[in-house]
C-alpha atoms as a PDB file:
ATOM      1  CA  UNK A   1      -8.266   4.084 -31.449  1.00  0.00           C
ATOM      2  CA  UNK A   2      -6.227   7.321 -31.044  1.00  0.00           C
ATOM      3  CA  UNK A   3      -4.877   8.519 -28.195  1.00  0.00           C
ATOM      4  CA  UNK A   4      -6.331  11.848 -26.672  1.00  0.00           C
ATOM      5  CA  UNK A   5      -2.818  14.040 -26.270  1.00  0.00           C
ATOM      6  CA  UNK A   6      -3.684  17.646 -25.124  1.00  0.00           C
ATOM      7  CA  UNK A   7      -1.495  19.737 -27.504  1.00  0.00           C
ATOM      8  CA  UNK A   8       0.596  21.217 -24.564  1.00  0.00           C
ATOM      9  CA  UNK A   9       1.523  17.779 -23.083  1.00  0.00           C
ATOM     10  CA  UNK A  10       5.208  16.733 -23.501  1.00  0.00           C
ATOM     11  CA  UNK A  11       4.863  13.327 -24.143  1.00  0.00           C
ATOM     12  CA  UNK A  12       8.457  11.537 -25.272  1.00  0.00           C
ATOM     13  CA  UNK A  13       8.902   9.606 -28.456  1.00  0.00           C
ATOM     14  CA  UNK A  14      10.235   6.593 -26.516  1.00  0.00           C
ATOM     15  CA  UNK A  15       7.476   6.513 -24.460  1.00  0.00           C
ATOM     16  CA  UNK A  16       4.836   3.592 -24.672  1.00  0.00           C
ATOM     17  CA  UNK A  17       0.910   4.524 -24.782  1.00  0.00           C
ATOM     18  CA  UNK A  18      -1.695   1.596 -25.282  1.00  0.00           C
ATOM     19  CA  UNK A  19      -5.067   2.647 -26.923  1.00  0.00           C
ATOM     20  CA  UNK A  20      -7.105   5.124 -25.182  1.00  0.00           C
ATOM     21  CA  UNK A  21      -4.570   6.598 -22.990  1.00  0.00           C
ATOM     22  CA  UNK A  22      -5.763  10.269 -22.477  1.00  0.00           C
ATOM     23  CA  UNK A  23      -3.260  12.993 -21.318  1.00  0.00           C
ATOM     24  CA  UNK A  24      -3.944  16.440 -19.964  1.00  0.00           C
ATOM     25  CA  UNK A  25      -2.787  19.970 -20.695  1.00  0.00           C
ATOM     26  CA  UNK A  26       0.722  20.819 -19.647  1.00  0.00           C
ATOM     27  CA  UNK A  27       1.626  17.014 -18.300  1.00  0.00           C
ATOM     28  CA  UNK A  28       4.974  15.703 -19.253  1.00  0.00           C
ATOM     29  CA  UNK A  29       5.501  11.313 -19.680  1.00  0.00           C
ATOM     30  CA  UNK A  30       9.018  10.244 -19.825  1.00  0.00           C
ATOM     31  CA  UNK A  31      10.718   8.112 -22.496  1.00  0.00           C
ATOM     32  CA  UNK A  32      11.281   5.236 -20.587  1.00  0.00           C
ATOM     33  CA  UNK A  33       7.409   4.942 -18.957  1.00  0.00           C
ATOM     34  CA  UNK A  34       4.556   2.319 -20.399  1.00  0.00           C
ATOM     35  CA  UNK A  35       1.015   3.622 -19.715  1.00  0.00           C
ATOM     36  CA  UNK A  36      -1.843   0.785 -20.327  1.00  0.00           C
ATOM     37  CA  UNK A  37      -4.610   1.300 -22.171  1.00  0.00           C
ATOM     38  CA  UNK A  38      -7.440   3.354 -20.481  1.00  0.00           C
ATOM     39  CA  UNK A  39      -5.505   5.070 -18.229  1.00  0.00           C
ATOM     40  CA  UNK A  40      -6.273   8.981 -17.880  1.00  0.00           C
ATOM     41  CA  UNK A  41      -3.081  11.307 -16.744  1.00  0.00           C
ATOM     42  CA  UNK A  42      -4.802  14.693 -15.493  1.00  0.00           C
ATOM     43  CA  UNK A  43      -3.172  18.253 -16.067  1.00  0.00           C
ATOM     44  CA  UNK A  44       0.001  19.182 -14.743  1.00  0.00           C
ATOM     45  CA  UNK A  45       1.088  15.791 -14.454  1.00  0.00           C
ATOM     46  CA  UNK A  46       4.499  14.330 -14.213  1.00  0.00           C
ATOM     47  CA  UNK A  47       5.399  10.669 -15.045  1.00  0.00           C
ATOM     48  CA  UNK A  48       8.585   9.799 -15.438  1.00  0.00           C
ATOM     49  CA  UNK A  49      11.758   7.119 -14.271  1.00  0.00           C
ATOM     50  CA  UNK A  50      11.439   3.532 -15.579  1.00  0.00           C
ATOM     51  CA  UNK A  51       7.786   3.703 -14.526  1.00  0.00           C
ATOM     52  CA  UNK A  52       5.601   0.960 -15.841  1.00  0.00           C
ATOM     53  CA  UNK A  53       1.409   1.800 -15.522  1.00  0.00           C
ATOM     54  CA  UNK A  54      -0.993  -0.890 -16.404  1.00  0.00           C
ATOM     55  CA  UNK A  55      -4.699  -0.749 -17.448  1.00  0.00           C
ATOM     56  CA  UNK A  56      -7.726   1.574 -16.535  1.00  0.00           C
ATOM     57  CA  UNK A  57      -5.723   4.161 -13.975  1.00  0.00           C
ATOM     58  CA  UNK A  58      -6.762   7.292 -12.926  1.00  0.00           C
ATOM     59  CA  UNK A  59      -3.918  10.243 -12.036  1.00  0.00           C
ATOM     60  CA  UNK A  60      -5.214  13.750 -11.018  1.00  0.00           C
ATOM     61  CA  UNK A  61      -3.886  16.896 -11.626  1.00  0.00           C
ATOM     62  CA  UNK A  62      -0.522  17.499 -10.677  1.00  0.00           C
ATOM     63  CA  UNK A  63       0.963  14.171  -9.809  1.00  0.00           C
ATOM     64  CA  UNK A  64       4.415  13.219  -9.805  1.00  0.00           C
ATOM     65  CA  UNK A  65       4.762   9.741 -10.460  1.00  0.00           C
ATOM     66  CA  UNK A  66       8.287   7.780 -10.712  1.00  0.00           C
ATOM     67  CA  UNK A  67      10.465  10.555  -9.259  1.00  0.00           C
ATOM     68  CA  UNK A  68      13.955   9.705  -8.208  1.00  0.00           C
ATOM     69  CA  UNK A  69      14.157   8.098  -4.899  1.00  0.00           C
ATOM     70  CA  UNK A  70      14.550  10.570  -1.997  1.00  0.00           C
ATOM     71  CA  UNK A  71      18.065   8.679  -0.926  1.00  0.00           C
ATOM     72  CA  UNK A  72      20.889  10.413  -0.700  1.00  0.00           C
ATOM     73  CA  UNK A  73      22.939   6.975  -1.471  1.00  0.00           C
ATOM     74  CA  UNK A  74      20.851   6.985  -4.949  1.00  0.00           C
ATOM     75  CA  UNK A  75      23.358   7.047  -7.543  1.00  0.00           C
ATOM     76  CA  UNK A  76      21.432   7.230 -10.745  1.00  0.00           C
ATOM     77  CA  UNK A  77      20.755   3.402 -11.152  1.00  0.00           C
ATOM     78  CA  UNK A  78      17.874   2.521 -13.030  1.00  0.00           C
ATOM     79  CA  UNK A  79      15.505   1.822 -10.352  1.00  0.00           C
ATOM     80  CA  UNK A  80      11.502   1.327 -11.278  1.00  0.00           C
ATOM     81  CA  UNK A  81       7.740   1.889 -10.604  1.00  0.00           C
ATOM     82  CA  UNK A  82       5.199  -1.196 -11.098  1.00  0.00           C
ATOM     83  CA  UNK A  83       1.644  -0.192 -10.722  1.00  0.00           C
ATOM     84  CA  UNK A  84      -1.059  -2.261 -11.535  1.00  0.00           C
ATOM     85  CA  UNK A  85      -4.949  -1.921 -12.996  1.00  0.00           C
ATOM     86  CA  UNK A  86      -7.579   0.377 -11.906  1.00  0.00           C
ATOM     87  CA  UNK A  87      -5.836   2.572  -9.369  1.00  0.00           C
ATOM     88  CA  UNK A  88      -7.362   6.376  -8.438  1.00  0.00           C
ATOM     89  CA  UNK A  89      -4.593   8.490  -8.061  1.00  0.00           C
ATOM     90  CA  UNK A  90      -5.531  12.073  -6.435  1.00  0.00           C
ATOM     91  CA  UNK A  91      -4.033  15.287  -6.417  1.00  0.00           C
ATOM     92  CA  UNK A  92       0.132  15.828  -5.565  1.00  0.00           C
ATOM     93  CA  UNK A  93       0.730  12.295  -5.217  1.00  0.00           C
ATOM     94  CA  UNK A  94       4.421  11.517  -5.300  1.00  0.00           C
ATOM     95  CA  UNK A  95       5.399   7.944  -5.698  1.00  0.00           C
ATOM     96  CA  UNK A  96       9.077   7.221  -5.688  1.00  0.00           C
ATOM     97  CA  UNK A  97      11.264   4.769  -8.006  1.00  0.00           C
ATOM     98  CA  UNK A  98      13.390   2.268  -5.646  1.00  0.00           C
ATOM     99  CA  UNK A  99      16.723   1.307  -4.990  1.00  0.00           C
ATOM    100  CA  UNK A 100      19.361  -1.049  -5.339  1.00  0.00           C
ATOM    101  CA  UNK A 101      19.631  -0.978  -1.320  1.00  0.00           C
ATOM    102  CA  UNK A 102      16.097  -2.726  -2.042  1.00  0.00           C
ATOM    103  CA  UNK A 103      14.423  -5.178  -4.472  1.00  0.00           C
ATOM    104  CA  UNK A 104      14.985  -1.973  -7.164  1.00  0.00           C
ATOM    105  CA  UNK A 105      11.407  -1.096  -7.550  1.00  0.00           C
ATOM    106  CA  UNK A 106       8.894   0.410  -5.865  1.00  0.00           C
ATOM    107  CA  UNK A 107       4.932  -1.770  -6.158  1.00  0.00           C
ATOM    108  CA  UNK A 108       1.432  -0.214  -6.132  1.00  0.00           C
ATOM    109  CA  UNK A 109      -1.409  -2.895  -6.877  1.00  0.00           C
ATOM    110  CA  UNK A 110      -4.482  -2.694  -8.308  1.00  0.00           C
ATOM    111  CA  UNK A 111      -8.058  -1.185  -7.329  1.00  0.00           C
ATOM    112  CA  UNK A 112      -5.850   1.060  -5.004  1.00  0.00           C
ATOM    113  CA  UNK A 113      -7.937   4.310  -3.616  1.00  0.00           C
ATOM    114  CA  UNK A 114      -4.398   6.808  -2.775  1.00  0.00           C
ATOM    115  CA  UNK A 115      -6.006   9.928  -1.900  1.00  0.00           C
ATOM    116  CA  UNK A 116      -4.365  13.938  -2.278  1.00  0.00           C
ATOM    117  CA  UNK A 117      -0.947  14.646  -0.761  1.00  0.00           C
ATOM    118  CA  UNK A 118       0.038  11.138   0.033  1.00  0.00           C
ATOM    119  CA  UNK A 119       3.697  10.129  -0.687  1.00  0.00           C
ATOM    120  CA  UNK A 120       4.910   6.388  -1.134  1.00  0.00           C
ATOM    121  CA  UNK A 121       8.280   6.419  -0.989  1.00  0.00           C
ATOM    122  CA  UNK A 122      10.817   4.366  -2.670  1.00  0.00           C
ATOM    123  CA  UNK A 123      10.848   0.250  -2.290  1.00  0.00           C
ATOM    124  CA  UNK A 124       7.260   0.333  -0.824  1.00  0.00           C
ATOM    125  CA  UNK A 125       5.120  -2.638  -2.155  1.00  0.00           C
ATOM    126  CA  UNK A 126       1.649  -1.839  -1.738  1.00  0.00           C
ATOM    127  CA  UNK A 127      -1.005  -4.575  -2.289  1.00  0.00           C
ATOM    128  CA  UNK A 128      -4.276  -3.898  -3.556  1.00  0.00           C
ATOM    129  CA  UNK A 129      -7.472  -2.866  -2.067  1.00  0.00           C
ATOM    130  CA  UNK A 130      -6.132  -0.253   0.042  1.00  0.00           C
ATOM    131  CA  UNK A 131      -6.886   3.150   0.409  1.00  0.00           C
ATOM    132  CA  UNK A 132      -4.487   5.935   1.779  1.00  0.00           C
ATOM    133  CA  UNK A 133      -6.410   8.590   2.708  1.00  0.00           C
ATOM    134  CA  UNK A 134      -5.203  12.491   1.803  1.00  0.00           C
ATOM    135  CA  UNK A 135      -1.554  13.532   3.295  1.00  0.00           C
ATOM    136  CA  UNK A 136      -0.771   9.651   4.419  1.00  0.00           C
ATOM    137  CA  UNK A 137       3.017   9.532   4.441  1.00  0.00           C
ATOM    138  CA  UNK A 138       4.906   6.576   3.716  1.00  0.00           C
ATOM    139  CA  UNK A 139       8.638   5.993   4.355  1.00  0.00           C
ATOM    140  CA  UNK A 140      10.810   3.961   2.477  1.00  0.00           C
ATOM    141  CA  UNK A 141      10.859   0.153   2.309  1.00  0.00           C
ATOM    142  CA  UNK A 142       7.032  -0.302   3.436  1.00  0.00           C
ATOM    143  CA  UNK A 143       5.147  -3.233   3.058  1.00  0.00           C
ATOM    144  CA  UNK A 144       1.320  -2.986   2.607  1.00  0.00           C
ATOM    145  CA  UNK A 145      -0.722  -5.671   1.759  1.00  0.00           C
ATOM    146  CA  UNK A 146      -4.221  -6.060   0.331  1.00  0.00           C
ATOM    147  CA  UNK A 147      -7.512  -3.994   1.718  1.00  0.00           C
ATOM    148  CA  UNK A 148      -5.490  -2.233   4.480  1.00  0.00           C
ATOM    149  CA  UNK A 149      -7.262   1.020   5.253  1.00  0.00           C
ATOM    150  CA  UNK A 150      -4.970   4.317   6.745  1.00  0.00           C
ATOM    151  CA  UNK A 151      -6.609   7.537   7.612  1.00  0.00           C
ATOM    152  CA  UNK A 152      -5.222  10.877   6.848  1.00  0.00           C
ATOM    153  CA  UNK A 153      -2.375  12.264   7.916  1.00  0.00           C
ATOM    154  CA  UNK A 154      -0.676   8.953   9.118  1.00  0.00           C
ATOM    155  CA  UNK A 155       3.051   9.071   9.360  1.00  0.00           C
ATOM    156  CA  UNK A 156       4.773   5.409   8.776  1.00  0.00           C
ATOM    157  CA  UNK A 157       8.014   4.427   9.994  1.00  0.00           C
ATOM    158  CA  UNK A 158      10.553   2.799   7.577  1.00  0.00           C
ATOM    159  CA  UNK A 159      10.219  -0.769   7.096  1.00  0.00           C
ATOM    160  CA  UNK A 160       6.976  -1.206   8.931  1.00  0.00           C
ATOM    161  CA  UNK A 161       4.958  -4.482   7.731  1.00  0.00           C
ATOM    162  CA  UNK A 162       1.085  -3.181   7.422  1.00  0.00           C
ATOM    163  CA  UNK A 163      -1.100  -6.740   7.197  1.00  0.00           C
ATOM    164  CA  UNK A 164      -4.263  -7.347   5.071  1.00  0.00           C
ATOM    165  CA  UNK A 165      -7.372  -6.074   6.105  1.00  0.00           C
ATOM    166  CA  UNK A 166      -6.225  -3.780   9.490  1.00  0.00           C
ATOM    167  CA  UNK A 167      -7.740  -0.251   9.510  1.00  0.00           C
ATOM    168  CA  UNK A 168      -5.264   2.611  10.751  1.00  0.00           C
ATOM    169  CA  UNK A 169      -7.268   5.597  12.759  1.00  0.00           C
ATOM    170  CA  UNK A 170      -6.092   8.782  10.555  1.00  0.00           C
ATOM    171  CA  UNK A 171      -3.089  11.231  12.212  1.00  0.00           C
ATOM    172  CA  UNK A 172      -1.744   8.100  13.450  1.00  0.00           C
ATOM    173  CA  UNK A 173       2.047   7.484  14.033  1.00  0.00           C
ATOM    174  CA  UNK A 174       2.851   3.914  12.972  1.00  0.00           C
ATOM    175  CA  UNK A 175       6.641   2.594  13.915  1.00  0.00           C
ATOM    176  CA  UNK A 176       5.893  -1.111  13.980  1.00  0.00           C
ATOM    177  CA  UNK A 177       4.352  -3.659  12.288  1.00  0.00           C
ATOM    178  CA  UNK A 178       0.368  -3.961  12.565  1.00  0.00           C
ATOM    179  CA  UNK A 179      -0.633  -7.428  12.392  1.00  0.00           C
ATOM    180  CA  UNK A 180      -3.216  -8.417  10.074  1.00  0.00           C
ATOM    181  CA  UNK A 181      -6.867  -7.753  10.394  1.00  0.00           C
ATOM    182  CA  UNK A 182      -6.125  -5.383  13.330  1.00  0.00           C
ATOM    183  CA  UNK A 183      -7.905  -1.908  14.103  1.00  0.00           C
ATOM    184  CA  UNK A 184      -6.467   0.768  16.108  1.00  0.00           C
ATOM    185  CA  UNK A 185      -5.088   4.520  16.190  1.00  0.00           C
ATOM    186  CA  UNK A 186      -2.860   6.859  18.370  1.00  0.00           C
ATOM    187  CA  UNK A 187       0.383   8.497  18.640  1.00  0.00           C
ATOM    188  CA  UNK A 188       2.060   5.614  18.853  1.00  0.00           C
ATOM    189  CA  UNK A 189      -0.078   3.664  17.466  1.00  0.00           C
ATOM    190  CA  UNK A 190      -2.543   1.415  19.848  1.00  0.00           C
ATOM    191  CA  UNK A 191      -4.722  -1.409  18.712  1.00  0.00           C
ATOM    192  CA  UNK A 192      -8.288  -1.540  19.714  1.00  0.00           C
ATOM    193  CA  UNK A 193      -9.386  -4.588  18.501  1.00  0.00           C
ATOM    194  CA  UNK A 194     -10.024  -6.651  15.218  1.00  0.00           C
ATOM    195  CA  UNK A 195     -11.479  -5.275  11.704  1.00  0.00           C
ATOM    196  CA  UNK A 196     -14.532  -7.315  12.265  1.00  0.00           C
ATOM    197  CA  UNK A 197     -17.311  -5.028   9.820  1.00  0.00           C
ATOM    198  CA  UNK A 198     -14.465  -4.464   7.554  1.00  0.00           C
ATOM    199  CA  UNK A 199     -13.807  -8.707   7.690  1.00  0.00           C
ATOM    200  CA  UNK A 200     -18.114  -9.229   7.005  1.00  0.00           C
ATOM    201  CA  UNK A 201     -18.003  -6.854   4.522  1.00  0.00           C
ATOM    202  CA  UNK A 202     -15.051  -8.995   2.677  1.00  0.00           C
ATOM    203  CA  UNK A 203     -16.974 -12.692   2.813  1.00  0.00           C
ATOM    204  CA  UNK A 204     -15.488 -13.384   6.638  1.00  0.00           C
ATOM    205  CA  UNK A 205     -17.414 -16.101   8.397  1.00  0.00           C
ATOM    206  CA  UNK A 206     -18.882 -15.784  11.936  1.00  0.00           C
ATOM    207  CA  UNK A 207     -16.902 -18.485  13.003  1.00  0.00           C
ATOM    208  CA  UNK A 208     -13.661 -17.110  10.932  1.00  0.00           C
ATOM    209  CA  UNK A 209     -14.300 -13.581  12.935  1.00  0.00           C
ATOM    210  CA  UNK A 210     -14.805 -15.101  16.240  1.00  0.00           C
ATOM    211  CA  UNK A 211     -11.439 -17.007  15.946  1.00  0.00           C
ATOM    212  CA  UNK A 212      -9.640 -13.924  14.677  1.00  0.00           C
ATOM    213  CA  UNK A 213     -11.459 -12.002  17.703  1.00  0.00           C
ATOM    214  CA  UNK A 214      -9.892 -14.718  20.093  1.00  0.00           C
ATOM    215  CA  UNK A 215      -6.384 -14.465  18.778  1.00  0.00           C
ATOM    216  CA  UNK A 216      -6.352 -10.676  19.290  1.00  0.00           C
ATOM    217  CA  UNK A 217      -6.822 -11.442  23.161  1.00  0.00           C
ATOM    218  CA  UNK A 218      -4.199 -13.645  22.887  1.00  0.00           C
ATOM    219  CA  UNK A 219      -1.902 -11.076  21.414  1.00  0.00           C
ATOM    220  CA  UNK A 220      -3.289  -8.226  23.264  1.00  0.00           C
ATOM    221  CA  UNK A 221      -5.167  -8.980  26.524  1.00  0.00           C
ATOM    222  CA  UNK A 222      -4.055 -12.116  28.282  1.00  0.00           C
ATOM    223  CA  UNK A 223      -0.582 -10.836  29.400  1.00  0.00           C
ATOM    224  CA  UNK A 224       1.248 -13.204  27.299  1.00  0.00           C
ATOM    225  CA  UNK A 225       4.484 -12.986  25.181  1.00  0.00           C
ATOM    226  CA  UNK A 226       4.070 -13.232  21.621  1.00  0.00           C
ATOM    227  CA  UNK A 227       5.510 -16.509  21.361  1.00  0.00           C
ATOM    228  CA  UNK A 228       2.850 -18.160  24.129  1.00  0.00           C
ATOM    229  CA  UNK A 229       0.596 -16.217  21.819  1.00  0.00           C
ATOM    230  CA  UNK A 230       1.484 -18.086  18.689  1.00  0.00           C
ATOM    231  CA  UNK A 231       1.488 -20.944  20.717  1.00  0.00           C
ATOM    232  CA  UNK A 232      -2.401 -20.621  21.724  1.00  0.00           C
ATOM    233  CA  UNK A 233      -3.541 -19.365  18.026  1.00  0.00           C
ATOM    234  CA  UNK A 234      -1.502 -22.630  16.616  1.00  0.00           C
ATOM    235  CA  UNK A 235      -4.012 -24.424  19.389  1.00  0.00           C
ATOM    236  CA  UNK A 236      -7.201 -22.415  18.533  1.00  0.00           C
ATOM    237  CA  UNK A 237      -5.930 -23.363  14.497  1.00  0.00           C
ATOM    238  CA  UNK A 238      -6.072 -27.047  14.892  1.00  0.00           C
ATOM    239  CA  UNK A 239      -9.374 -26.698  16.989  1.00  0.00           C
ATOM    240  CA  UNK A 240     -11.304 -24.417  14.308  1.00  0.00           C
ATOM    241  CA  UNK A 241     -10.575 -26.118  11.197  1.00  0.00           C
ATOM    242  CA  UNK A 242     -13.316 -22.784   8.653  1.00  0.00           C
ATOM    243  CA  UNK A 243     -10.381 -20.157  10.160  1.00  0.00           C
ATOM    244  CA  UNK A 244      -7.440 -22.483   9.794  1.00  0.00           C
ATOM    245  CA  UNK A 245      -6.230 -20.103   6.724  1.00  0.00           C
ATOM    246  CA  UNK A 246      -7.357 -17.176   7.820  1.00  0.00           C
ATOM    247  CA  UNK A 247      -5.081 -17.773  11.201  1.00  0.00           C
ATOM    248  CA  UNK A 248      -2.528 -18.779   8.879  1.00  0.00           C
ATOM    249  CA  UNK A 249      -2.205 -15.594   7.199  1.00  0.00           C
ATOM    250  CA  UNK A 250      -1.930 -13.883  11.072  1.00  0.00           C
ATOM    251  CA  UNK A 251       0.716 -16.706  11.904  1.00  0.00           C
ATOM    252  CA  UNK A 252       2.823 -16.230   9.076  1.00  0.00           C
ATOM    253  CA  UNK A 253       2.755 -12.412   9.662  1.00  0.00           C
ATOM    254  CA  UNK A 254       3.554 -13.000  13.199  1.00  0.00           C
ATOM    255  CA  UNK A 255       6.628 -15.003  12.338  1.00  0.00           C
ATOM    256  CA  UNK A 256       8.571 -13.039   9.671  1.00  0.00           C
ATOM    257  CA  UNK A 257      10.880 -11.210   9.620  1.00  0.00           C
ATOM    258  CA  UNK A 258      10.221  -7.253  10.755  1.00  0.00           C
ATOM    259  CA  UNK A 259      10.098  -4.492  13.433  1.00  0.00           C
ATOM    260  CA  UNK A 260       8.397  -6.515  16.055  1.00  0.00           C
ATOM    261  CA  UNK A 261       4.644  -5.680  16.188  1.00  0.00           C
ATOM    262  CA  UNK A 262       2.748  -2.827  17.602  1.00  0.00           C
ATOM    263  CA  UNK A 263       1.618  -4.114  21.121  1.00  0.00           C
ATOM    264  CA  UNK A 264      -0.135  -2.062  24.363  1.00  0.00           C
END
């Protein structure tokens, strides 16, 4: 199988294309990037940095994809980009090599939906399942993880932890951690309540929802500290053995290590 190269694309010698890699008029791939097969780089594209693309991606016009890190402590290093399978990638989409200061790469999943204008920043690691709708902006050092849902024109602080499954109101400003499976919005950001439809939708239980709906007042409505909060979800874990894992995945966010989560 050939590979589809517009005659006006700069495409390096070094650079790596699997079979059926398509690339559009006037787009320019690096020499150190590896695209996987079926992936389709739009016009006016720009891939470049130690960028490595799996299978099956999609990358509208005028992307710029492994750009130096916007650090001014970046010294050159050879930082990378990891993205995974089956990824839509709209319009002016930036997404940023890391840095040493970091792990040294920056992490997009797989079956990601990253919508125009949105910019993902160097040492993010973004899960899969997600969608970032148009102009989301993501600071450095961002965590993300799988079927998280933020609505346009969201503005996230450095180093917030974003769990699985919340959903972010769009033109949101996010400067702590959301806990998993939480819904909210706001300048700061305020959470409403659990992801329930989003959680059916996904395989969730009645009885997994309902003890995710009963930790959220724990967090959120009965005027306790977070620590008497883990306290009573540990409780309502040993009590409803179908949610046990599902609380374990709030617990564990809970406990690490971050900015202290987003409370009223």
């Amino acid at each position: 199988m050939t590979n589809p190269i517009h005659p006006t694309a700069l495409v390096a010698p070094e650079a790596q294309l699997a079979d059926g890699v398509s690339v559009g008029p006037y787009s320019v791939i690096g020499p150190n990037v590896t695209i996987g097969e079926g992936t389709e780089v739009g016009p006016h594209c720009v891939i470049d940095g130690h960028t490595t693309i799996g299978r099956n991606n999609t990358f509208y016009r005028f992307c710029s994809i492994g750009g130096m890190p916007q650090d001014k402590k970046y010294q050159g290093e050879p930082t990378r980009l990891e993205i995974g399978d089956g990824n839509m990638v709209r319009e002016y989409v930036t997404i940023n090599t890391g840095t040493v200061q970091d792990v040294g790469v920056t992490r997009v999943g797989s079956d990601n939906w990253i919508m125009a204008y949105v910019h993902i920043a160097h040492d993010c690691q973004i899960g899969s399942h997600t969608i970032l709708a148009n102009n989301v902006q993501l600071a450095g050092h961002i965590h993300i993880d799988d079927w998280a849902i933020i609505g346009g024109s969201s503005a996230v602080h450095q180093f917030v932890r974003i769990g699985a499954h919340t959903m972010i109101g769009g033109t949101s400003s996010i400067r702590q951690d959301i806990p998993p499976y939480v819904m909210g919005a706001g300048d700061p950001f305020r959470p409403v309540g659990i992801n329930s439809e989003g959680l059916k939708r996904r395989g969730y239980t009645p009885d997994m929802v309902s003890a995710l709906k009963e930790s959220y007042k724990y967090l959120y409505r009965r005027q306790m500290s977070v620590e008497q909060a883990l306290d009573a979800i540990r409780a309502l874990q040993a009590e409803r053995s179908q949610a046990h894992d599902a609380l374990q995945v709030l617990i564990d966010f809970i406990t690490a290590d971050g900015r202290g989560i987003a409370r009223l």
